[in-house]
PDB file of N, CA and C in Angstrom:
ATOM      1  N   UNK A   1      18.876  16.349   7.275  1.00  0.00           N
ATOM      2  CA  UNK A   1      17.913  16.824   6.303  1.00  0.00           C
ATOM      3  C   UNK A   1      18.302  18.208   5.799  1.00  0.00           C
ATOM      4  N   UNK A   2      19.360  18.587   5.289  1.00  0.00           N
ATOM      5  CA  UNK A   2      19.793  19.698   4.754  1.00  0.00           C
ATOM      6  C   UNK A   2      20.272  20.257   3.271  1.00  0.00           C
ATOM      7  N   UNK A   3      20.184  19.386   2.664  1.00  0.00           N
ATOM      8  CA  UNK A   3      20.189  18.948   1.156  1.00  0.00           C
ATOM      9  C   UNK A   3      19.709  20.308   0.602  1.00  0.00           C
ATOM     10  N   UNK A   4      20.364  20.867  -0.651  1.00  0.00           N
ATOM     11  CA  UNK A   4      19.622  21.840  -1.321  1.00  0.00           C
ATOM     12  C   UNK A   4      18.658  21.520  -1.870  1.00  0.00           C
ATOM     13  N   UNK A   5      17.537  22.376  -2.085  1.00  0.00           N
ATOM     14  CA  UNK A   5      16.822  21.874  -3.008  1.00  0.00           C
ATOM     15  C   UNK A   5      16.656  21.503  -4.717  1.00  0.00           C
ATOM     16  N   UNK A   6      18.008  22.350  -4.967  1.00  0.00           N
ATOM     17  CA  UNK A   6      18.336  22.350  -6.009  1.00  0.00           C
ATOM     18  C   UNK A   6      19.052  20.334  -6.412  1.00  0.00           C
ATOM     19  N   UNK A   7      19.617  20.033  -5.592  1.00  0.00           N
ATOM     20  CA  UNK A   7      19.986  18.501  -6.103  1.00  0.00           C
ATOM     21  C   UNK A   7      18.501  17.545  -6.179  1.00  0.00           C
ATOM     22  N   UNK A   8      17.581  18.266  -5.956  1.00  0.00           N
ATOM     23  CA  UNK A   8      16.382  17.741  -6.687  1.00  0.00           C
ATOM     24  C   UNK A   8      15.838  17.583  -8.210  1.00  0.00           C
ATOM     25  N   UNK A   9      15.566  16.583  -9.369  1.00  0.00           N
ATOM     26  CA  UNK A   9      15.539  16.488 -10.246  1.00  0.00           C
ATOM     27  C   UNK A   9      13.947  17.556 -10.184  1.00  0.00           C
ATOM     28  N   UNK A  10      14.150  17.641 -11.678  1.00  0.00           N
ATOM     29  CA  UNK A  10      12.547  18.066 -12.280  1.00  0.00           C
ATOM     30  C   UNK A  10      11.896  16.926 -11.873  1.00  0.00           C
ATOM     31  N   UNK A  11      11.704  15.602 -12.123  1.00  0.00           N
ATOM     32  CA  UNK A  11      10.712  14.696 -11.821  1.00  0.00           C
ATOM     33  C   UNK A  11      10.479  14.543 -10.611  1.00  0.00           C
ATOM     34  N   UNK A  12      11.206  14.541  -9.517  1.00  0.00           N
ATOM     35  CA  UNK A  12      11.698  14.555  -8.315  1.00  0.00           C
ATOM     36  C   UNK A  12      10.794  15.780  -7.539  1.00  0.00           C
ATOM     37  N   UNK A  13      10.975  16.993  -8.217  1.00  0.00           N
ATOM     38  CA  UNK A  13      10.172  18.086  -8.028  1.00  0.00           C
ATOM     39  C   UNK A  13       8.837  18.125  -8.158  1.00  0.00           C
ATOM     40  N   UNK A  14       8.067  17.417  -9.646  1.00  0.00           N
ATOM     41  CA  UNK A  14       7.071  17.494  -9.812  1.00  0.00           C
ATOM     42  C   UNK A  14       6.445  16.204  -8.467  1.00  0.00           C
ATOM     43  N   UNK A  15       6.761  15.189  -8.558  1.00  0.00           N
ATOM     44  CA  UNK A  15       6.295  14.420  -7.182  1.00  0.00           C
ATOM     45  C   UNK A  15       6.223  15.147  -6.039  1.00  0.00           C
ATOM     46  N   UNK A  16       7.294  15.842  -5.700  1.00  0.00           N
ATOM     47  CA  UNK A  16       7.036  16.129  -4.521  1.00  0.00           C
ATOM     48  C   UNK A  16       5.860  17.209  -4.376  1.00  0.00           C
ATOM     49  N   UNK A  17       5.719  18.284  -5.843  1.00  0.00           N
ATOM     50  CA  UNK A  17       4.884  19.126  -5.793  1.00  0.00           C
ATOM     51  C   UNK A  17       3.760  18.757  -4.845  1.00  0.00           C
ATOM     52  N   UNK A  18       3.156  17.226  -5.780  1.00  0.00           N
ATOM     53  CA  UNK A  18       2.011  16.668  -5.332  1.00  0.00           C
ATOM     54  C   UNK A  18       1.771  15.647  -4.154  1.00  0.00           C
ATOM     55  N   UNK A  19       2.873  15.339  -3.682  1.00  0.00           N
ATOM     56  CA  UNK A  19       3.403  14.688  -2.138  1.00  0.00           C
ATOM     57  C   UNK A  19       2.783  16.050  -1.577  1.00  0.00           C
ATOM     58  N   UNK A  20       3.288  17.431  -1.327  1.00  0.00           N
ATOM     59  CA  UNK A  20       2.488  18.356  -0.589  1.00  0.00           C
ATOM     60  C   UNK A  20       1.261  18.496  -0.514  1.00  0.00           C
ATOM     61  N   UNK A  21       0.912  18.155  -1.846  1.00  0.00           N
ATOM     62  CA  UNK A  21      -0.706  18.212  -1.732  1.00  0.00           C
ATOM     63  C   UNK A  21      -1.359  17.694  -1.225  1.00  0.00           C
ATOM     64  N   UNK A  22      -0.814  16.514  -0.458  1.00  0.00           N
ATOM     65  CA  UNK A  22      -1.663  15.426   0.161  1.00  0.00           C
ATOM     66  C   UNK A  22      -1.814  13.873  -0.623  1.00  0.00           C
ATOM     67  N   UNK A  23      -1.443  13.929  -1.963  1.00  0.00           N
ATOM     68  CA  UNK A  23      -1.604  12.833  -2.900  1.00  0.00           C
ATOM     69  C   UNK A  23      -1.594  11.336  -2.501  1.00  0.00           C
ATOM     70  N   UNK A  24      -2.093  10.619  -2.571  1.00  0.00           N
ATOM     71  CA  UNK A  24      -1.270   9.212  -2.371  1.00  0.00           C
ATOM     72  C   UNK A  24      -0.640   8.887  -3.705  1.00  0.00           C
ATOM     73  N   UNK A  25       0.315   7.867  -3.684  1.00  0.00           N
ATOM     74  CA  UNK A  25       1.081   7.285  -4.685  1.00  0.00           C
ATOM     75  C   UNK A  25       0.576   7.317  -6.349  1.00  0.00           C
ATOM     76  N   UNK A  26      -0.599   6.537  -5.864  1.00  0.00           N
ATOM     77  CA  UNK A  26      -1.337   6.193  -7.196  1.00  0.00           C
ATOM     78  C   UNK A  26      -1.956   7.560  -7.813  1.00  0.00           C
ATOM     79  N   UNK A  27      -2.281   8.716  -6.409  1.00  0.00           N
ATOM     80  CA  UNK A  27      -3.136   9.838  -6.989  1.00  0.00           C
ATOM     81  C   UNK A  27      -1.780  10.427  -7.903  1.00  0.00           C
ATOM     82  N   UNK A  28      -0.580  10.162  -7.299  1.00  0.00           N
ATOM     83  CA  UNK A  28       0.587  10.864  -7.724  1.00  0.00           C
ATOM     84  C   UNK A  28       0.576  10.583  -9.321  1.00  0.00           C
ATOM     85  N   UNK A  29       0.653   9.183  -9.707  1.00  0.00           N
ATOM     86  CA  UNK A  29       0.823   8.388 -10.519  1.00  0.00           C
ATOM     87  C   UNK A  29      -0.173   8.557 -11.985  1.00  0.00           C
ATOM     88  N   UNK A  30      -1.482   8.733 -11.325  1.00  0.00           N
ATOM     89  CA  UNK A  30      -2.482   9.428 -12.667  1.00  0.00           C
ATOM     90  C   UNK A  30      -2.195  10.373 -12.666  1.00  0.00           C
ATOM     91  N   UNK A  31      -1.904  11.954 -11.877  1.00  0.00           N
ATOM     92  CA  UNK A  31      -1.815  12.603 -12.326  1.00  0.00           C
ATOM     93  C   UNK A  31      -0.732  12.983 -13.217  1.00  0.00           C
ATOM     94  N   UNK A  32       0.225  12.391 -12.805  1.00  0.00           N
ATOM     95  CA  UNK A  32       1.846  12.686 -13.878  1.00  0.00           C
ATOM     96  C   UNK A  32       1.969  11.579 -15.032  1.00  0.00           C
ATOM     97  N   UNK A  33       0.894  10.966 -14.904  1.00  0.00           N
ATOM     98  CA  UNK A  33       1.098   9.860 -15.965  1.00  0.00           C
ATOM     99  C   UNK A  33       2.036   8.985 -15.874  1.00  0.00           C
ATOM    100  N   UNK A  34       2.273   8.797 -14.670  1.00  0.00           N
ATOM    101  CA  UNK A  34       3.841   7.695 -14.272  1.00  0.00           C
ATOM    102  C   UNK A  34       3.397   6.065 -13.770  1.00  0.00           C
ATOM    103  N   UNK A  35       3.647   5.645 -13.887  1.00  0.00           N
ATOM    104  CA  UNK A  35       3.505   3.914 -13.155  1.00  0.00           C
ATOM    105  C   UNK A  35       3.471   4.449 -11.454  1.00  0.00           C
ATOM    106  N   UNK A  36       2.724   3.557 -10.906  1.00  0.00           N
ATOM    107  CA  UNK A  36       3.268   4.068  -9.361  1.00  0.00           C
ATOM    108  C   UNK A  36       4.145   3.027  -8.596  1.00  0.00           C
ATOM    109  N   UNK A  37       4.999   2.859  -9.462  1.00  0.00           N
ATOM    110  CA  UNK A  37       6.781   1.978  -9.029  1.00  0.00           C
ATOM    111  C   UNK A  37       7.159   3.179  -9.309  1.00  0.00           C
ATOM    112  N   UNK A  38       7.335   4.156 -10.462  1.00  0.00           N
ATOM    113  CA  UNK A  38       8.303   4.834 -10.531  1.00  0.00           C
ATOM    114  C   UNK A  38       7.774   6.277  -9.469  1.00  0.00           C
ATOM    115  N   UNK A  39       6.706   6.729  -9.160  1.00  0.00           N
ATOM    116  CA  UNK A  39       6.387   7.030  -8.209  1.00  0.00           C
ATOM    117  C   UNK A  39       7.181   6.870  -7.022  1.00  0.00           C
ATOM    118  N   UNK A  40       7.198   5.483  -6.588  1.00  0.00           N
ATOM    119  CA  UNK A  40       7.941   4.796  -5.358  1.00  0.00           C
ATOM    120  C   UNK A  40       9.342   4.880  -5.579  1.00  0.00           C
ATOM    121  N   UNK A  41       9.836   5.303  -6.766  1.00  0.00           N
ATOM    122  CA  UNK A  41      11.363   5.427  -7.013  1.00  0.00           C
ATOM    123  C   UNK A  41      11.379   6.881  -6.591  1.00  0.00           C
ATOM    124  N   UNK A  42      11.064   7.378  -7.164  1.00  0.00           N
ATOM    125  CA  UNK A  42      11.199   9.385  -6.986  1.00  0.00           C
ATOM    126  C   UNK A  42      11.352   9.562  -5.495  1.00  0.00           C
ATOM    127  N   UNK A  43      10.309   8.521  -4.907  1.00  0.00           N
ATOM    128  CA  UNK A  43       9.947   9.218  -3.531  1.00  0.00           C
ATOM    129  C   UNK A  43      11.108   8.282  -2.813  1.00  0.00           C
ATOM    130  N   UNK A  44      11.593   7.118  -3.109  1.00  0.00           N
ATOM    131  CA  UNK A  44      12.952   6.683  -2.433  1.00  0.00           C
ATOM    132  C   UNK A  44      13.646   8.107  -2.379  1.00  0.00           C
ATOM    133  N   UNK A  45      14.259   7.888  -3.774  1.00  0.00           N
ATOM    134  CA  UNK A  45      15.570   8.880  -4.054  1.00  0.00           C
ATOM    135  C   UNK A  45      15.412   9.970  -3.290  1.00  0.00           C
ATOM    136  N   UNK A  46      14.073  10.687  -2.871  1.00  0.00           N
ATOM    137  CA  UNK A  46      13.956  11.957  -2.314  1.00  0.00           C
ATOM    138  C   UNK A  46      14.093  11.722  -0.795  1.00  0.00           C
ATOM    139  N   UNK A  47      13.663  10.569  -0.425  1.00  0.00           N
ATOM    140  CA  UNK A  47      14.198  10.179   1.056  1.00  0.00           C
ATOM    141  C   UNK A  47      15.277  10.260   1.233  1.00  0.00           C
ATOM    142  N   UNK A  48      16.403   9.743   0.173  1.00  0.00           N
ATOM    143  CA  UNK A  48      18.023   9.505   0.241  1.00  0.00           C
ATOM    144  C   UNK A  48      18.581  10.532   0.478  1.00  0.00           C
ATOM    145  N   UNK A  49      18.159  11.815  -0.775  1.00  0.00           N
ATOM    146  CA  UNK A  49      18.843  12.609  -1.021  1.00  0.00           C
ATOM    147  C   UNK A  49      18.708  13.706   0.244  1.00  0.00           C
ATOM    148  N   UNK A  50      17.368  13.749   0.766  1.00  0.00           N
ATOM    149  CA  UNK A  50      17.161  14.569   2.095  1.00  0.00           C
ATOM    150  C   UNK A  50      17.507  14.296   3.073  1.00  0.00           C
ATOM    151  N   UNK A  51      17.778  13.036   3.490  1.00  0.00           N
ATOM    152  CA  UNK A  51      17.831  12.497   5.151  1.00  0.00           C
ATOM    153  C   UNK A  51      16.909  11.640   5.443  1.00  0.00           C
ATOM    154  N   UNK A  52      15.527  11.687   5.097  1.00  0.00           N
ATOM    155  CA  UNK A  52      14.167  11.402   5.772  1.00  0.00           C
ATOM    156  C   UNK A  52      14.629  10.049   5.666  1.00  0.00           C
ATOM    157  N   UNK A  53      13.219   9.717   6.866  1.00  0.00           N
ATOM    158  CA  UNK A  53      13.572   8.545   7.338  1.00  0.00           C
ATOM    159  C   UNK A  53      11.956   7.886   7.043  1.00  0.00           C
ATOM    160  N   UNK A  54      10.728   8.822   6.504  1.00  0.00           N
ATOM    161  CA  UNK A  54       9.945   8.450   6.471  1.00  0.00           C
ATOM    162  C   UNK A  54       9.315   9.572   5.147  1.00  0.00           C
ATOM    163  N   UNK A  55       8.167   9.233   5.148  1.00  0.00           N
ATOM    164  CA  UNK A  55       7.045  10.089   4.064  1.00  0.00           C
ATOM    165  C   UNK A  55       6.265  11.018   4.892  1.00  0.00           C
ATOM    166  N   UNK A  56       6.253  11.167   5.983  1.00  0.00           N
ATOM    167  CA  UNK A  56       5.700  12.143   6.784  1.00  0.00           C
ATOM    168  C   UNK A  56       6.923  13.419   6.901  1.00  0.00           C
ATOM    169  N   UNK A  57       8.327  12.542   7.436  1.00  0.00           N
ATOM    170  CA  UNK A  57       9.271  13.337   7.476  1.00  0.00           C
ATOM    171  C   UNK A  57       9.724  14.381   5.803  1.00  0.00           C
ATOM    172  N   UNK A  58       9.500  13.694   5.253  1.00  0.00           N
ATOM    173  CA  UNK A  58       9.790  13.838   3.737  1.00  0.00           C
ATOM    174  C   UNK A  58       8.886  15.405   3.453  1.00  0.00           C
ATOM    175  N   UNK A  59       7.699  14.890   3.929  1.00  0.00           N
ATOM    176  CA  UNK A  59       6.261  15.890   4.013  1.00  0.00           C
ATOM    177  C   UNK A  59       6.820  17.090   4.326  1.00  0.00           C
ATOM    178  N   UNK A  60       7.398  16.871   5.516  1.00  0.00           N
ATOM    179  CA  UNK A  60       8.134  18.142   6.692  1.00  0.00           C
ATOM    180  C   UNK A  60       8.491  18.952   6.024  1.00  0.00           C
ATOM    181  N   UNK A  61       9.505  17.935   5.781  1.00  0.00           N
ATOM    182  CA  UNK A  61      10.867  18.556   5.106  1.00  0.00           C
ATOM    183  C   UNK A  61      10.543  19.924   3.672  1.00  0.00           C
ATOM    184  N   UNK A  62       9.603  19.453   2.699  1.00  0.00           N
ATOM    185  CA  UNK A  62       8.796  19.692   1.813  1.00  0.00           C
ATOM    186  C   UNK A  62       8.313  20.898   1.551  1.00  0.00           C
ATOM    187  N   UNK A  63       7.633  21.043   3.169  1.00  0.00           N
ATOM    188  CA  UNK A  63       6.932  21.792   3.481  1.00  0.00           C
ATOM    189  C   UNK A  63       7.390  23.134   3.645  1.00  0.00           C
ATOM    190  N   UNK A  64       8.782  23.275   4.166  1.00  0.00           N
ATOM    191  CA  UNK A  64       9.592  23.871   4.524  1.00  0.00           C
ATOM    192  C   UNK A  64      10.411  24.995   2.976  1.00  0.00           C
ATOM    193  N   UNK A  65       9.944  24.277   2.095  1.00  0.00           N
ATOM    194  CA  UNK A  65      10.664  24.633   0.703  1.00  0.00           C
ATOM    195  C   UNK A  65       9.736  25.921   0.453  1.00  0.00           C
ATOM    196  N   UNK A  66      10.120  26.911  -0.675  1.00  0.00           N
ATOM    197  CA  UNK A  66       9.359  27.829  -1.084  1.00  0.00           C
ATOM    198  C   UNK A  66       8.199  27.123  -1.928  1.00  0.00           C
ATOM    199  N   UNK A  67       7.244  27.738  -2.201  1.00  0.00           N
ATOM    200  CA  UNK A  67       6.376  26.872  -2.553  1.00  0.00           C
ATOM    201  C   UNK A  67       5.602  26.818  -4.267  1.00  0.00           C
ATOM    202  N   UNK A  68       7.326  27.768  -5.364  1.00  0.00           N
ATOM    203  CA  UNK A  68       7.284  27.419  -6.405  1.00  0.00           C
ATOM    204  C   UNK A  68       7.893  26.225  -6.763  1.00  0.00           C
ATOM    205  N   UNK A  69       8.674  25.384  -5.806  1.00  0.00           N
ATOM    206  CA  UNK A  69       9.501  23.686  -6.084  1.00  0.00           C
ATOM    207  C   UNK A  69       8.473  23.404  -5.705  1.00  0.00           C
TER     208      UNK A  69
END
């Protein structure tokens, strides 16, 4: 799980913004105006690109970032 945060997209970013917040998928999904498949895509790719092995881990990981990403 050591990935910069920078190989994170803008869309990628804005999900995760709201992954910190506590969001579920769908809350993710109205608020960005996205389908919540593509929701479920962002949050793959962000598993890939970090390591995680889960959405809690993902959380962690997240959490750990400064907290303008």
């Amino acid at each position: 799980m050591s990935p910069s945060a920078d190989a994170i997209t803008p869309a990628e970013a804005r999900v995760l913004a709201h992954l910190r917040r506590g969001c579920s998928n769908q809350g993710i999904a109205t608020a960005l105006v996205l389908s919540p498949r593509t929701v479920e895509s962002h949050i793959s790719n962000l598993l890939a690109k970090t390591g995680c092995g889960s959405r809690v881990q993902l959380l962690l990981w997240a959490l750990e970032l400064p907290s303008e990403r």
